[in-house]
Protein backbone atom coordinates (compact mmCIF):
# COMPACT_ATOMS: atom_id res chain seq x y z
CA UNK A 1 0.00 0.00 0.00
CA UNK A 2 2.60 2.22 0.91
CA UNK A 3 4.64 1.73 -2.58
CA UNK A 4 1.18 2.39 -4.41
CA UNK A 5 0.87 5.68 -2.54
CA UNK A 6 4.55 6.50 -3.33
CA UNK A 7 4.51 5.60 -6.64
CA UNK A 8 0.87 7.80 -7.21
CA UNK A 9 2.97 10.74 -5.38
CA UNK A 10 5.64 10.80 -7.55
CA UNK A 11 3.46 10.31 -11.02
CA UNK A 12 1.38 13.44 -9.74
CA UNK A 13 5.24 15.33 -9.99
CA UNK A 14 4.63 14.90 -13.97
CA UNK A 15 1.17 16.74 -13.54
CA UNK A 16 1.94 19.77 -15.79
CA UNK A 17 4.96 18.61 -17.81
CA UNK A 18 3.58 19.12 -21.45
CA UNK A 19 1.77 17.00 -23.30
CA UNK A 20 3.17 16.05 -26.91
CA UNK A 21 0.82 13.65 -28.78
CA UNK A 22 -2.31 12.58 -27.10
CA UNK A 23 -3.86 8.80 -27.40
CA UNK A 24 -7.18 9.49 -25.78
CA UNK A 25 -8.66 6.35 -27.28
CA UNK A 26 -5.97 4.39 -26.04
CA UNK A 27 -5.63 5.96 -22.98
CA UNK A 28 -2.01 6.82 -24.08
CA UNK A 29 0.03 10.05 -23.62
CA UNK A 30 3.78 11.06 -24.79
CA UNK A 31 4.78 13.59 -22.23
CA UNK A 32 8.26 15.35 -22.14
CA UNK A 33 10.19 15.82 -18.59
CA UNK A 34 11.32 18.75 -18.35
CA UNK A 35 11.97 21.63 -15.47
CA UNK A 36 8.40 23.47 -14.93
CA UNK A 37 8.90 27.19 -14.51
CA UNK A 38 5.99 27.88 -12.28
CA UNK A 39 6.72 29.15 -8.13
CA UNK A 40 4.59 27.59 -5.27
CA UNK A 41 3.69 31.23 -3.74
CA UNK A 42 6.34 32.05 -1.05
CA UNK A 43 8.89 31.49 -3.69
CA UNK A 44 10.86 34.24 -5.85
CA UNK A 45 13.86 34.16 -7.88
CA UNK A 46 15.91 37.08 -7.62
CA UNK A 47 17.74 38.84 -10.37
CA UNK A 48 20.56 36.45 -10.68
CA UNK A 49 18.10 33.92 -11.57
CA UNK A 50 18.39 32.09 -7.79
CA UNK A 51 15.61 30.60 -6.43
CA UNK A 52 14.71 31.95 -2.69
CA UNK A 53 12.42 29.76 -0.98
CA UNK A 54 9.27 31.29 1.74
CA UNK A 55 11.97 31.18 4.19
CA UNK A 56 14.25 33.85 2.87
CA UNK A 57 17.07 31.28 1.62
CA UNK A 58 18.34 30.44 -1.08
CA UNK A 59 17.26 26.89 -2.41
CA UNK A 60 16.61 24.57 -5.72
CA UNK A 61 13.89 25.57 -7.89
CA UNK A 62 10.91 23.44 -7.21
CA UNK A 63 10.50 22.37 -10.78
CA UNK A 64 13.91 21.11 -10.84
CA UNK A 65 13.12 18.65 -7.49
CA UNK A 66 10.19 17.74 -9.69
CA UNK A 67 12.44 16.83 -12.49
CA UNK A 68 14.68 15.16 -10.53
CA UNK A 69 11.74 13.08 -8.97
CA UNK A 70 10.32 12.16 -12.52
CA UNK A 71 13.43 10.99 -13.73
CA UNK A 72 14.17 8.96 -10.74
CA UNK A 73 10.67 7.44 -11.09
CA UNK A 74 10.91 6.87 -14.60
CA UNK A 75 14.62 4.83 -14.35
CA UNK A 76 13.61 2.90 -11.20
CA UNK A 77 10.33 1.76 -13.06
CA UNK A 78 11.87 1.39 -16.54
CA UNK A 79 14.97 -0.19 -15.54
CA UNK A 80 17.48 2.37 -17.00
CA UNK A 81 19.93 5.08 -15.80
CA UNK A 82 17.62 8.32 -17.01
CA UNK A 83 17.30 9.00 -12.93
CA UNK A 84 20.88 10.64 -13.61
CA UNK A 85 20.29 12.87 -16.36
CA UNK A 86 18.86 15.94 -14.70
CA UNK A 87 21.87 18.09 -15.33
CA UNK A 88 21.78 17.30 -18.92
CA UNK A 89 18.03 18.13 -19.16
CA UNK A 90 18.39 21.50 -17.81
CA UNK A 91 21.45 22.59 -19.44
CA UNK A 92 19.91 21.32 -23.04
CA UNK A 93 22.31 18.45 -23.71
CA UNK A 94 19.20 15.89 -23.78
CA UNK A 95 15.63 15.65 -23.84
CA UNK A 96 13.39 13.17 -22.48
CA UNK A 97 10.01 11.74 -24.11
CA UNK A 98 7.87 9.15 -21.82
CA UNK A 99 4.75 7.35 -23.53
CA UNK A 100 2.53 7.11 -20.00
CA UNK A 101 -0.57 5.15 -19.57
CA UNK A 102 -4.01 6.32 -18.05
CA UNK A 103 -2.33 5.85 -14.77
CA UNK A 104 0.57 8.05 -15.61
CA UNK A 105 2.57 4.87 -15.62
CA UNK A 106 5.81 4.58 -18.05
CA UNK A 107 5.37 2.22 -21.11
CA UNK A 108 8.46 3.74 -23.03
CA UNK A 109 11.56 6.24 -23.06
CA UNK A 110 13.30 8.13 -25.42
CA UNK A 111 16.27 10.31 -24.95
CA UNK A 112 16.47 13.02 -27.86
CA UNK A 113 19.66 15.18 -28.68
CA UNK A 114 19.80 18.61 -29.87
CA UNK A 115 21.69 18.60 -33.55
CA UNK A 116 23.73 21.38 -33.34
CA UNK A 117 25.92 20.29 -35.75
CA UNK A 118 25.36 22.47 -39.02
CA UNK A 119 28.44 22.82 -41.64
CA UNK A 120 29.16 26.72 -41.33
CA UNK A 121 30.61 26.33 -44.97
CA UNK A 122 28.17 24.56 -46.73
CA UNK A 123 25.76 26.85 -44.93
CA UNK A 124 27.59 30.14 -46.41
CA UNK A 125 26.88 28.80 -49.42
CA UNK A 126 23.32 28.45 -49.49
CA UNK A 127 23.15 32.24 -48.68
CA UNK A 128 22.06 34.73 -51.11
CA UNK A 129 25.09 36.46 -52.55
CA UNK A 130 24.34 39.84 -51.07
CA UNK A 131 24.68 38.33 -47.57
CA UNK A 132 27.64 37.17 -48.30
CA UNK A 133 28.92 40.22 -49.27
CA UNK A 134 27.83 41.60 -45.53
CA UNK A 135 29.27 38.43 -43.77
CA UNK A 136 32.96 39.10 -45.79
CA UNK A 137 32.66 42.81 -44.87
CA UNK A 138 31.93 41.47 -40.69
CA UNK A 139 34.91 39.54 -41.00
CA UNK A 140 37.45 42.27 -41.10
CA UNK A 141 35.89 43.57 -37.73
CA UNK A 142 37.76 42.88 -34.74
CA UNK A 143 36.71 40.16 -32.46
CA UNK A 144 34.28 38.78 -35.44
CA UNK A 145 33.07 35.26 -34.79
CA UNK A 146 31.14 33.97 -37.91
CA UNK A 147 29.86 30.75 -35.53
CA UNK A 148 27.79 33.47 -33.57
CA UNK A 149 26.15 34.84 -36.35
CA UNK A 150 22.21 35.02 -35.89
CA UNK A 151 21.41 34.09 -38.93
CA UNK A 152 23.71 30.99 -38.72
CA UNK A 153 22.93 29.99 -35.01
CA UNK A 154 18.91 30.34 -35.55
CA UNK A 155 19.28 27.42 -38.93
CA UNK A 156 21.44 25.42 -36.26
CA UNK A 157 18.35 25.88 -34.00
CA UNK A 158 16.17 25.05 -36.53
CA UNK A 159 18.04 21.82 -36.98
CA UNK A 160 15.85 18.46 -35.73
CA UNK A 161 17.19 16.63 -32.89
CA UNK A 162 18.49 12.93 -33.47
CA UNK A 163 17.16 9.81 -31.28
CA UNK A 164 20.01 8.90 -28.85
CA UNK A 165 17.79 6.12 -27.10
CA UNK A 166 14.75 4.27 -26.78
């Protein structure tokens, strides 16, 4: 009994993480855990972007104890080592898919990596000819990096991630 209650408290931690492709017939749900920005009142982050809790203190932002919780949950029931990949989730290194049941209980899990791999050259290419003009003309400016160009870093962004696991 006191597992069931356990495990029910720690599915309820997913209760907001965002849905990505509903089942409703099936009774089948791909969610993604992730770090949920919302503050239990009492809490404020300050301009540094610290979390201080009701008591004045600095502490760890509830949604990332959530996180924490829902990947612990997910590896103990699954059977794999996703419990450890919090710091990877919220520095953007990995993202992680899990296809839940009407209980909210795991079925499957899929780790997803951002492909930020994008060939500046064959990228420069692709670019109208008058933007290259203005990207040669940058590069004679001091302190010029053409791997932080906007242009170049939002088509990286745009890039889709690759399956790492499943």
């Amino acid at each position: 009994e006191q597992a069931r209650v356990m495990a029910a408290a720690t599915i309820k931690a997913t209760e907001g993480m965002p849905t990505y492709k509903d089942y409703p017939e099936q009774g089948y749900k791909w969610i993604e855990l992730k770090k949920t920005d919302d503050l239990p009142e009492g809490y404020t982050v300050d301009s540094h972007g610290n979390t201080i809790g009701p008591d004045g203190n600095y502490t760890q932002h509830p949604g990332e104890k959530r996180l924490e919780e829902a990947l612990k949950y997910e590896g103990d029931t699954m059977g794999h080592c996703v419990g450890g990949y919090c710091d990877d989730l919220l520095e953007g290194r990995s993202r992680i898919f899990s296809l839940r049941d009407r209980k909210g209980e795991p079925h499957v899990t899929i780790e997803l990596e951002p492909n930020q791999h994008l060939d500046y050259n064959k990228w420069y290419e692709q670019q109208p000819t008058s933007y290259k003009a203005l990207l040669n003309a940058k590069k004679s400016e001091p302190g010029y990096d053409p791997y932080q160009e906007p242009a170049y870093l939002a088509a990286r962004e745009a890039l889709p991630p690759k399956i790492t696991q499943i």
